[in-house]
C-alpha atoms as a PDB file:
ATOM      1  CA  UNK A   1      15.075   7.613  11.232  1.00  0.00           C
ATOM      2  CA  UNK A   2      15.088   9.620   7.781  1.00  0.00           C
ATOM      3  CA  UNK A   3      12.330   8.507   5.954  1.00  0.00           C
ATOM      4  CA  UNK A   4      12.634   9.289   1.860  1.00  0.00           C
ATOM      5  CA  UNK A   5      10.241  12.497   0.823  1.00  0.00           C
ATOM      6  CA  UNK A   6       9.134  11.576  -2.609  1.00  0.00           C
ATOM      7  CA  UNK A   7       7.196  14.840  -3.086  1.00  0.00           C
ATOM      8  CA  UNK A   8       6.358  17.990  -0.685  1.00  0.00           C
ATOM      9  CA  UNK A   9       4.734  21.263  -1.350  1.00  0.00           C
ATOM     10  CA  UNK A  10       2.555  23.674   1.625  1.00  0.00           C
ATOM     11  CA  UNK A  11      -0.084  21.211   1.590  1.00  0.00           C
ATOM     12  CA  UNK A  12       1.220  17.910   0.771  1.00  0.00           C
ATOM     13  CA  UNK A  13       4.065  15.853   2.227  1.00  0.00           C
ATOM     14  CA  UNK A  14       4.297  11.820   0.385  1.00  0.00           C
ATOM     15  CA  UNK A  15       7.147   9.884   1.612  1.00  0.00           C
ATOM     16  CA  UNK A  16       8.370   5.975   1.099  1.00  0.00           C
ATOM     17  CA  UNK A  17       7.089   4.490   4.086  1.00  0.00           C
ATOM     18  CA  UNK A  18       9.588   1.957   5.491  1.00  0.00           C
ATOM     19  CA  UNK A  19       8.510  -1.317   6.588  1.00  0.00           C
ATOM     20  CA  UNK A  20       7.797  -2.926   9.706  1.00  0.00           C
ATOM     21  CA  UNK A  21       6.750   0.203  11.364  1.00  0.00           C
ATOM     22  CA  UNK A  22       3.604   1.259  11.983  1.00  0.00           C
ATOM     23  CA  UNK A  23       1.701   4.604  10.223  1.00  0.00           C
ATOM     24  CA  UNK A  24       0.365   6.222  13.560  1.00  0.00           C
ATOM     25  CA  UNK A  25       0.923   4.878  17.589  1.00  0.00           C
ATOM     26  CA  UNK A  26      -0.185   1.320  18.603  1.00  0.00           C
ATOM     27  CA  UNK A  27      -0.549  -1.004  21.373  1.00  0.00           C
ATOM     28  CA  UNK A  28       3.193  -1.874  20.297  1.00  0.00           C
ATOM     29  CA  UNK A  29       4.545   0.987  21.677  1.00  0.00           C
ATOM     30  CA  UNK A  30       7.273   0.897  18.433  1.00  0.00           C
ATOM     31  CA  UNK A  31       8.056   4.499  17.405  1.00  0.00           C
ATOM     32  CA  UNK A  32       5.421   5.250  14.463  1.00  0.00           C
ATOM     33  CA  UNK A  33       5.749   7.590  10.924  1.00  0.00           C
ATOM     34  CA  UNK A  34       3.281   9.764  11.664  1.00  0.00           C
ATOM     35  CA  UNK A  35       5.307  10.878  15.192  1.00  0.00           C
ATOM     36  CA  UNK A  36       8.652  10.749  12.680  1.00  0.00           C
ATOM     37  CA  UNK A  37       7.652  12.509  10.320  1.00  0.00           C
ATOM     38  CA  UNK A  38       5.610  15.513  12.666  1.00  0.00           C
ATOM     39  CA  UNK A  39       9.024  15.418  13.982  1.00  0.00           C
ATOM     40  CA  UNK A  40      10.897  15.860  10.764  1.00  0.00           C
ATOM     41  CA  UNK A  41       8.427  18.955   9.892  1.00  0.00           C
ATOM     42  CA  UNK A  42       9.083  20.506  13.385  1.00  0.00           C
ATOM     43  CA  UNK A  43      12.676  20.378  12.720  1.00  0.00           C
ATOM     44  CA  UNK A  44      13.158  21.572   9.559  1.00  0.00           C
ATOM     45  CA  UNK A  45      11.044  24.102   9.600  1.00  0.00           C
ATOM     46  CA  UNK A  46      11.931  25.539  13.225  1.00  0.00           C
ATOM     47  CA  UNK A  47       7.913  25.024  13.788  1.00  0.00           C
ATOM     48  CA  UNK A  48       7.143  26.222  17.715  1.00  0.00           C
ATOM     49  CA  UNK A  49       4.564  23.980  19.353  1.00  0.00           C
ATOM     50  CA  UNK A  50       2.182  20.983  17.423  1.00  0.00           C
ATOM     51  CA  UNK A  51       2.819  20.517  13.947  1.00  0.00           C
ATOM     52  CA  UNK A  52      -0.326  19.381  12.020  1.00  0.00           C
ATOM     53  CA  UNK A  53      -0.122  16.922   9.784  1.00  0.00           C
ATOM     54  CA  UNK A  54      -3.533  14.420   8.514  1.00  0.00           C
ATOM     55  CA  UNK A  55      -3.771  10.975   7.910  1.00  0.00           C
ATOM     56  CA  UNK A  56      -5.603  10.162   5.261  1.00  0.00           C
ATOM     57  CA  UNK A  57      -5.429   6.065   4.509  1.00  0.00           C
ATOM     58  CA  UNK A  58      -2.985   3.429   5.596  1.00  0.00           C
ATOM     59  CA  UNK A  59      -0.647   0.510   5.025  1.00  0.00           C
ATOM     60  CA  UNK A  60      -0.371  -2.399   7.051  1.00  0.00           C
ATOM     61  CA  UNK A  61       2.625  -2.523   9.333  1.00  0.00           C
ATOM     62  CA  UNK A  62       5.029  -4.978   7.128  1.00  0.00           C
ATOM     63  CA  UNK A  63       4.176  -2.991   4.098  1.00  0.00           C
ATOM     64  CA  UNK A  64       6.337  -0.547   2.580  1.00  0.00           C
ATOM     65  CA  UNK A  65       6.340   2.484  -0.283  1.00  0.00           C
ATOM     66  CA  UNK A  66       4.442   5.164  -1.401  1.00  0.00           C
ATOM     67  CA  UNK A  67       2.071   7.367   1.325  1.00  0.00           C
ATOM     68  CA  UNK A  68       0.792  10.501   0.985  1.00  0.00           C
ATOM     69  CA  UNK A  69      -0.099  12.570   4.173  1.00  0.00           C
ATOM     70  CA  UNK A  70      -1.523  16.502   4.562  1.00  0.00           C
ATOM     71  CA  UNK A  71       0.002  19.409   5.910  1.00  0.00           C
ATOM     72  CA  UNK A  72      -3.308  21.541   6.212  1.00  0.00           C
ATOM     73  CA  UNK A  73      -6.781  20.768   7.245  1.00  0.00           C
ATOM     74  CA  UNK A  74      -8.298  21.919   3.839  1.00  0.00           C
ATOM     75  CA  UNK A  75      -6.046  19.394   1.928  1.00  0.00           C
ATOM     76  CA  UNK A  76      -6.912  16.517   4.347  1.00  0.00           C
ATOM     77  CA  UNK A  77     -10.140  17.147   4.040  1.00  0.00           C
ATOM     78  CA  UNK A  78      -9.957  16.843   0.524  1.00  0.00           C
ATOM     79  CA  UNK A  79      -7.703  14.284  -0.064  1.00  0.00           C
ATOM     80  CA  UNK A  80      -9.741  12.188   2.510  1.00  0.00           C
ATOM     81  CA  UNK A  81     -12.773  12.612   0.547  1.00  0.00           C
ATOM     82  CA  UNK A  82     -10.685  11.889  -3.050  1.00  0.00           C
ATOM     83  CA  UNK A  83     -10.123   8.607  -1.400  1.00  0.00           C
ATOM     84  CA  UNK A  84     -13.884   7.445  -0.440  1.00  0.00           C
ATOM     85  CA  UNK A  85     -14.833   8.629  -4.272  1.00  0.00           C
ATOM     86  CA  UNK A  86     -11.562   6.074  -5.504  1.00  0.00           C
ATOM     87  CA  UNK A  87     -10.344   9.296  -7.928  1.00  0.00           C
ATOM     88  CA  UNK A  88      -6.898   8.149  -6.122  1.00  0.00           C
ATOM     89  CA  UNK A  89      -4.852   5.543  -8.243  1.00  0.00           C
ATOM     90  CA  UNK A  90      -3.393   3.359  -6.180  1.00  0.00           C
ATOM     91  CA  UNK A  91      -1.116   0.662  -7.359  1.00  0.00           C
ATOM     92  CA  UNK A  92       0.445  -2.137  -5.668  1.00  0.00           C
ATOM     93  CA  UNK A  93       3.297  -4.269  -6.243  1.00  0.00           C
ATOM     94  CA  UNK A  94       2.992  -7.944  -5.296  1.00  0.00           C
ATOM     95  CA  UNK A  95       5.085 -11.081  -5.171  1.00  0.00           C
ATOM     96  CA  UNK A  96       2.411 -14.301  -4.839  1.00  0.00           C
ATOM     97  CA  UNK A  97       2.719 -18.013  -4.541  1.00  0.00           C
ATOM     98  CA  UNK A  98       1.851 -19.856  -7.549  1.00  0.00           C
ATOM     99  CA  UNK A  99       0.516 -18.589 -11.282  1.00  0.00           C
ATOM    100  CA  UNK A 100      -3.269 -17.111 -11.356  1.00  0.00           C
ATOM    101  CA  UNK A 101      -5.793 -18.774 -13.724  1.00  0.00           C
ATOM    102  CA  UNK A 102      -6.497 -15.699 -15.427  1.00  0.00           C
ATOM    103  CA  UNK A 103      -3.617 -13.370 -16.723  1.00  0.00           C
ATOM    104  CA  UNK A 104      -5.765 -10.078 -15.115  1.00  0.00           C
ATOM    105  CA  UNK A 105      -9.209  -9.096 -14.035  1.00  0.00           C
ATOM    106  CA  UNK A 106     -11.205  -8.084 -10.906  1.00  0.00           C
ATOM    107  CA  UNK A 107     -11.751  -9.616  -7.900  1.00  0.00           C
ATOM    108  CA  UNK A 108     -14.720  -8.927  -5.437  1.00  0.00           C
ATOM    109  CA  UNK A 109     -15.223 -10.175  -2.260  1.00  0.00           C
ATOM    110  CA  UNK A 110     -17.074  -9.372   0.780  1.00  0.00           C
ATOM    111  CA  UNK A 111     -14.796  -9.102   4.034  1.00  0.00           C
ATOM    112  CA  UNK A 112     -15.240  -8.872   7.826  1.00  0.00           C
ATOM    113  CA  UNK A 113     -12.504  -7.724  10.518  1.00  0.00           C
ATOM    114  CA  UNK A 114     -12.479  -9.494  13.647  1.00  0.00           C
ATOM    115  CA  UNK A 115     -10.764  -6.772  15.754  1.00  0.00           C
ATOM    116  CA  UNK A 116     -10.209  -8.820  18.751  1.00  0.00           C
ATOM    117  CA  UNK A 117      -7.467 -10.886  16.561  1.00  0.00           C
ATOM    118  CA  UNK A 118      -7.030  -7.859  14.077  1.00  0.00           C
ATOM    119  CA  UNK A 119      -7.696 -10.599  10.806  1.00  0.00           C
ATOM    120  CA  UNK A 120     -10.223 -10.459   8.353  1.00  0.00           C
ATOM    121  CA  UNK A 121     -12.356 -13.343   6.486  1.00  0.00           C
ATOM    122  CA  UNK A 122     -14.087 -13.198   3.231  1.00  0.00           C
ATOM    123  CA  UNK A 123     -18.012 -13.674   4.335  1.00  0.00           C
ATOM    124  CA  UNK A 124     -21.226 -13.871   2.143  1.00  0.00           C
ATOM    125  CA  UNK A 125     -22.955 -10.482   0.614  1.00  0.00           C
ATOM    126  CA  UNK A 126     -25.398 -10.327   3.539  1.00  0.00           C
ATOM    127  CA  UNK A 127     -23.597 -10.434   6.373  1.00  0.00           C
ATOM    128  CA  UNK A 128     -24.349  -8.212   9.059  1.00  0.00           C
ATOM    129  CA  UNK A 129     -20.885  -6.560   9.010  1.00  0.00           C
ATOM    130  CA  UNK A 130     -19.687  -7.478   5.324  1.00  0.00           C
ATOM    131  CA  UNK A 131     -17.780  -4.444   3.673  1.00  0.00           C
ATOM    132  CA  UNK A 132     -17.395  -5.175  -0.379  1.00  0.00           C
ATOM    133  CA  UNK A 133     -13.862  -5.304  -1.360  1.00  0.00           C
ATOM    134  CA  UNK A 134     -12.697  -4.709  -5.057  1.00  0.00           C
ATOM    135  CA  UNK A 135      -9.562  -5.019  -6.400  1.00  0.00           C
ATOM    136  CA  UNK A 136      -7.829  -5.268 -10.194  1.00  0.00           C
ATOM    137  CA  UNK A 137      -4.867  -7.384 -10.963  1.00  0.00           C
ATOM    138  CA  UNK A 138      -2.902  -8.283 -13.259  1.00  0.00           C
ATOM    139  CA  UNK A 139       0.086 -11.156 -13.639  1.00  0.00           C
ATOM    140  CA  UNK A 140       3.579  -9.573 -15.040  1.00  0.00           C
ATOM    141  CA  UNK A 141       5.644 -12.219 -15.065  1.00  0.00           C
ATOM    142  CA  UNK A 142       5.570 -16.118 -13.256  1.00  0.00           C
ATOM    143  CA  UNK A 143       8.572 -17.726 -12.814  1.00  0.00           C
ATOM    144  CA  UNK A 144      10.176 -20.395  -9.918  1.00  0.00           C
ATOM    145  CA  UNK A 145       6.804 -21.020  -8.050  1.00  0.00           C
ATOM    146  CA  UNK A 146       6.171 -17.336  -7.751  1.00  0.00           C
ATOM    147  CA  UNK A 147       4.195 -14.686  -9.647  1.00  0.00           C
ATOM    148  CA  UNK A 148       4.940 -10.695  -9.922  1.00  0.00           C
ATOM    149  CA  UNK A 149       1.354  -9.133 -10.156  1.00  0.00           C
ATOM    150  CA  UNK A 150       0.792  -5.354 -10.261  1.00  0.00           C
ATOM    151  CA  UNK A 151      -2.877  -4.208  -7.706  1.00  0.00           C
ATOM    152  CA  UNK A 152      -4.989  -1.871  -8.387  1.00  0.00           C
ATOM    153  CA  UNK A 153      -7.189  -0.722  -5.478  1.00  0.00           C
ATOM    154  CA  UNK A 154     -10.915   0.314  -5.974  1.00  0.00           C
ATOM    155  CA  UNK A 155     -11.617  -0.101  -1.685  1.00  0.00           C
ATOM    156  CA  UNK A 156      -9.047   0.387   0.665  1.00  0.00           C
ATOM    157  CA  UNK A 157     -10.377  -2.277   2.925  1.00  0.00           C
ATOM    158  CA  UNK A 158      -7.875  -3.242   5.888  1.00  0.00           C
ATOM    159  CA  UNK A 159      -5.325  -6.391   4.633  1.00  0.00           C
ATOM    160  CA  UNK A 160      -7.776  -6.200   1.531  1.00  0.00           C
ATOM    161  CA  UNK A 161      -5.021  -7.209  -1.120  1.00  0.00           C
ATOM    162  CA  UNK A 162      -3.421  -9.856   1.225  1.00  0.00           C
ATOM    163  CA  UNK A 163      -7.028 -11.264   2.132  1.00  0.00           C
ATOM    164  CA  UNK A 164      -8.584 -11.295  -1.658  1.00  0.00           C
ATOM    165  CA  UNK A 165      -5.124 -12.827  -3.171  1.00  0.00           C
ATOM    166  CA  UNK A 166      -4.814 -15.352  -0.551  1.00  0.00           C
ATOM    167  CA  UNK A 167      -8.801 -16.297  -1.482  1.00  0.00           C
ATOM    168  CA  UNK A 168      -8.124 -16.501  -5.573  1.00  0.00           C
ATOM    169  CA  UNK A 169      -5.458 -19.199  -3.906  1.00  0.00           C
ATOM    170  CA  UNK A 170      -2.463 -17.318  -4.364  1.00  0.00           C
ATOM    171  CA  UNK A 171      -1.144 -15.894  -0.945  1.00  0.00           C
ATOM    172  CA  UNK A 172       1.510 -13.327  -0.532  1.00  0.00           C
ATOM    173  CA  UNK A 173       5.242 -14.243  -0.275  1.00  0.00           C
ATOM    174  CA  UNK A 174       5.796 -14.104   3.607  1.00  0.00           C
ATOM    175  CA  UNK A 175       2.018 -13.075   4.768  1.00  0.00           C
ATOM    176  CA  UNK A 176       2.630 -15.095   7.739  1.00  0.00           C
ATOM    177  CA  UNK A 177      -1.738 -13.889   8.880  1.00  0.00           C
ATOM    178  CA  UNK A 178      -3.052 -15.211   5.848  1.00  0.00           C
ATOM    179  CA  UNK A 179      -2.349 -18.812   4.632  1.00  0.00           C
ATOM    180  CA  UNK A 180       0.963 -19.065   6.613  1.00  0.00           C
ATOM    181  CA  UNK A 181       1.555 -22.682   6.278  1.00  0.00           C
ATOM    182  CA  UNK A 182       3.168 -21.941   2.832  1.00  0.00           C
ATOM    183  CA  UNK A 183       5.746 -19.778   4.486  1.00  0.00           C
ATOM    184  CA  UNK A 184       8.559 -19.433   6.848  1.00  0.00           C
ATOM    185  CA  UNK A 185       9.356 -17.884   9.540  1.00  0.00           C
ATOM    186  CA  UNK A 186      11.166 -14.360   9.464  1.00  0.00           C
ATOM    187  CA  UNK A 187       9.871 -14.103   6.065  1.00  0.00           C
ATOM    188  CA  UNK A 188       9.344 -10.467   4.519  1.00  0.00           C
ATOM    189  CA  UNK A 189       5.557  -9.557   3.405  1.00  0.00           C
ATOM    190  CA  UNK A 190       5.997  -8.780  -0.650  1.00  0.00           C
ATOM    191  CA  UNK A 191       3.821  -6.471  -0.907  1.00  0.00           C
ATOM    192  CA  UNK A 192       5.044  -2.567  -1.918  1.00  0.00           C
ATOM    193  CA  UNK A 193       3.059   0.342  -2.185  1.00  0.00           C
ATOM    194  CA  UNK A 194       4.010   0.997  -5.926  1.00  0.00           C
ATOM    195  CA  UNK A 195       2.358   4.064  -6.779  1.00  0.00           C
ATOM    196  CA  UNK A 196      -0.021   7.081  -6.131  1.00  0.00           C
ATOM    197  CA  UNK A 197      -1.627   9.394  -9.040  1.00  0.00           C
ATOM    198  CA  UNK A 198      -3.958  12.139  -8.566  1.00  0.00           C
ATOM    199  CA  UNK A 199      -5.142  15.734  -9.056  1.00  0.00           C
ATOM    200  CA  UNK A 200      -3.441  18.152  -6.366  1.00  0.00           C
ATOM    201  CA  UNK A 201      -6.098  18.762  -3.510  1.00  0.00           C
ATOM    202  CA  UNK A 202      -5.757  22.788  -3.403  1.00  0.00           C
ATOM    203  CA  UNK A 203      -3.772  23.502  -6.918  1.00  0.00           C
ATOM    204  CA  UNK A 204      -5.982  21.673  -9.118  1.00  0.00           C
ATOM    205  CA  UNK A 205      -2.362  19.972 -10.841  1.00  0.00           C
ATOM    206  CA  UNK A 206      -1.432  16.517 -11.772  1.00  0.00           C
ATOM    207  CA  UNK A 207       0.637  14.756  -8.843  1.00  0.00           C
ATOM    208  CA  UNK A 208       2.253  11.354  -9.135  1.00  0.00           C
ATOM    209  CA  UNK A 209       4.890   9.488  -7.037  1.00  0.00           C
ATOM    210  CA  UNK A 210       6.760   6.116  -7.908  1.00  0.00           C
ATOM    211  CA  UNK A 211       8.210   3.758  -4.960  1.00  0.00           C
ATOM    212  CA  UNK A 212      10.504   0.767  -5.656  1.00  0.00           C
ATOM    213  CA  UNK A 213      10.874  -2.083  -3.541  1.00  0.00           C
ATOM    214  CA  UNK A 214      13.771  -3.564  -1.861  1.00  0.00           C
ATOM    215  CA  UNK A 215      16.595  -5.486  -4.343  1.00  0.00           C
ATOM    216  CA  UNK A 216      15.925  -8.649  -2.340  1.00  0.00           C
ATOM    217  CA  UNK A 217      14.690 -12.017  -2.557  1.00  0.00           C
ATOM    218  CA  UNK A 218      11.764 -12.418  -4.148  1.00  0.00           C
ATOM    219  CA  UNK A 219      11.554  -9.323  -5.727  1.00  0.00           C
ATOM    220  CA  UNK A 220      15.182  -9.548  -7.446  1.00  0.00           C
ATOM    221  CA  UNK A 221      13.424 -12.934  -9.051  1.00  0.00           C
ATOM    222  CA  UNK A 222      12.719  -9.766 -11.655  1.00  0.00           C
ATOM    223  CA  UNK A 223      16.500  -8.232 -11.535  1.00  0.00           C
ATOM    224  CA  UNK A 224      16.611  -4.898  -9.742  1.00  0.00           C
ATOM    225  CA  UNK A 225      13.288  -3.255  -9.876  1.00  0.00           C
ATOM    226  CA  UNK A 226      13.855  -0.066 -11.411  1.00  0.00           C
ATOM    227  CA  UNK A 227      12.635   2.786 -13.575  1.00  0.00           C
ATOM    228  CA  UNK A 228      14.220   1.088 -16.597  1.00  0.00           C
ATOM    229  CA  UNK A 229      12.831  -2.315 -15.520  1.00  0.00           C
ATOM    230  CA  UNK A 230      11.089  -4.030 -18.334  1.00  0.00           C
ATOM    231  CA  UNK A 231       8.528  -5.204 -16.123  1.00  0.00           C
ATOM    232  CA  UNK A 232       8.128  -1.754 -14.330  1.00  0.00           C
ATOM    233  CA  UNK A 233       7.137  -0.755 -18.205  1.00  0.00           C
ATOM    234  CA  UNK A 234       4.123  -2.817 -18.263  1.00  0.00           C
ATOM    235  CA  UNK A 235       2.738  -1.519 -15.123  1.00  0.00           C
ATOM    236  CA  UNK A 236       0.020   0.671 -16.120  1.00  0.00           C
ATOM    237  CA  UNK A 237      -0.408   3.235 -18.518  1.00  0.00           C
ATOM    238  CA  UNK A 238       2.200   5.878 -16.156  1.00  0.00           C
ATOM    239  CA  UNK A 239       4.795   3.908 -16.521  1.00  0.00           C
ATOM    240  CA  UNK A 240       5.061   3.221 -20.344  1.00  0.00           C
END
């Protein structure tokens, strides 16, 4: 599988991940990116024996776009701590059910993963295992039922964007976990890994990646999704 390199240097390697496959080895057994892309590395670069290359956050299985992994220890390390001091924008891309009350703002929420059937509930600030969730959002464009909404992450809290959405009352297109009643079966999770801004680990240098999502239904509800997209131009202040 040739998975799309959006930007690499010695210490950094971001790629569009595709969806439906999962970011490291699972219970599934499904071939994962991280073993794809180690693989990819050993190739290219005629590397003998294990090639190193860090996690440093996640997507959720159905979602696609923009990841960024490390090549050495020093930039994992640092990249890894980037992300638990939120200096890493993260933006998100989402096709919901419905129109929002509000045209933008924050949501906050309180969330608890039951690991035993790998969902998570919003829960009340004091329980025992509540981790706070925070999220921005704001609404492009509504049309046909559905709104466009562009996600910025301030936690990276697992299925935190499909969980807080779903609890404002407007679930993902094709979440199938989280208020699935609304969809149907074989539908695609809209949700796309948009974009990732931040300051270079080791070189101390701006570094910014853009991912687009499929042209398919629901996203084409907004033509084809691209660069010159007139809704792509109100997402955030990178892309005006």
């Amino acid at each position: 599988m040739k998975i799309p390199i959006l930007f690499e240097d010695n210490h950094l390697l971001l790629v569009e991940k595709p969806i439906n496959i999962p970011v490291q080895a699972d219970s599934s057994g499904d071939l994962d990116l991280l073993t794809i892309l180690k693989n990819d590395l050993k190739s290219r670069y005629q590397k003998p024996g294990n090639v190193y290359l860090g996690l440093v956050h996640r997507l959720d299985r159905p979602v696609g776009g923009a990841m960024v992994f490390a090549k050495t220890s020093k930039a994992a390390s640092r990249l890894s701590d980037m992300i638990r001091k939120n200096v890493i924008e993260r933006n998100y891309l989402a096709v919901v059910h419905g129109k929002p009350d509000k045209k933008g703002g924050q949501l906050v929420h309180y969330l608890h993963k039951d690991t035993r059937k790998n969902k998570v509930s919003v829960v009340s600030s004091n329980h025992s295992h509540a981790k706070k969730a925070v999220l921005d959002y704001e609404v492009i464009e509504s049309k046909n039922g559905f709104s466009l909404l562009s996600v910025n992450l301030h936690t990276g809290r697992p299925h935190q964007i499909r969980v807080q959405l779903s609890a404002m009352g407007n679930p993902i297109f094709g979440d199938q976990k989280y208020r699935g009643h609304l969809q149907k079966p074989g539908q695609q999770l809209a949700l796309w890994a948009h974009s990732l801004f931040f300051e270079h680990p080791v070189r101390r240098e701006p570094v910014g990646v853009y991912s687009l999502p499929p042209n398919r239904y629901p996203w084409n509800l907004w033509g084809t999704l691209t660069g010159e997209n007139k809704y792509l131009n109100l997402i955030g202040h990178h892309a005006k």
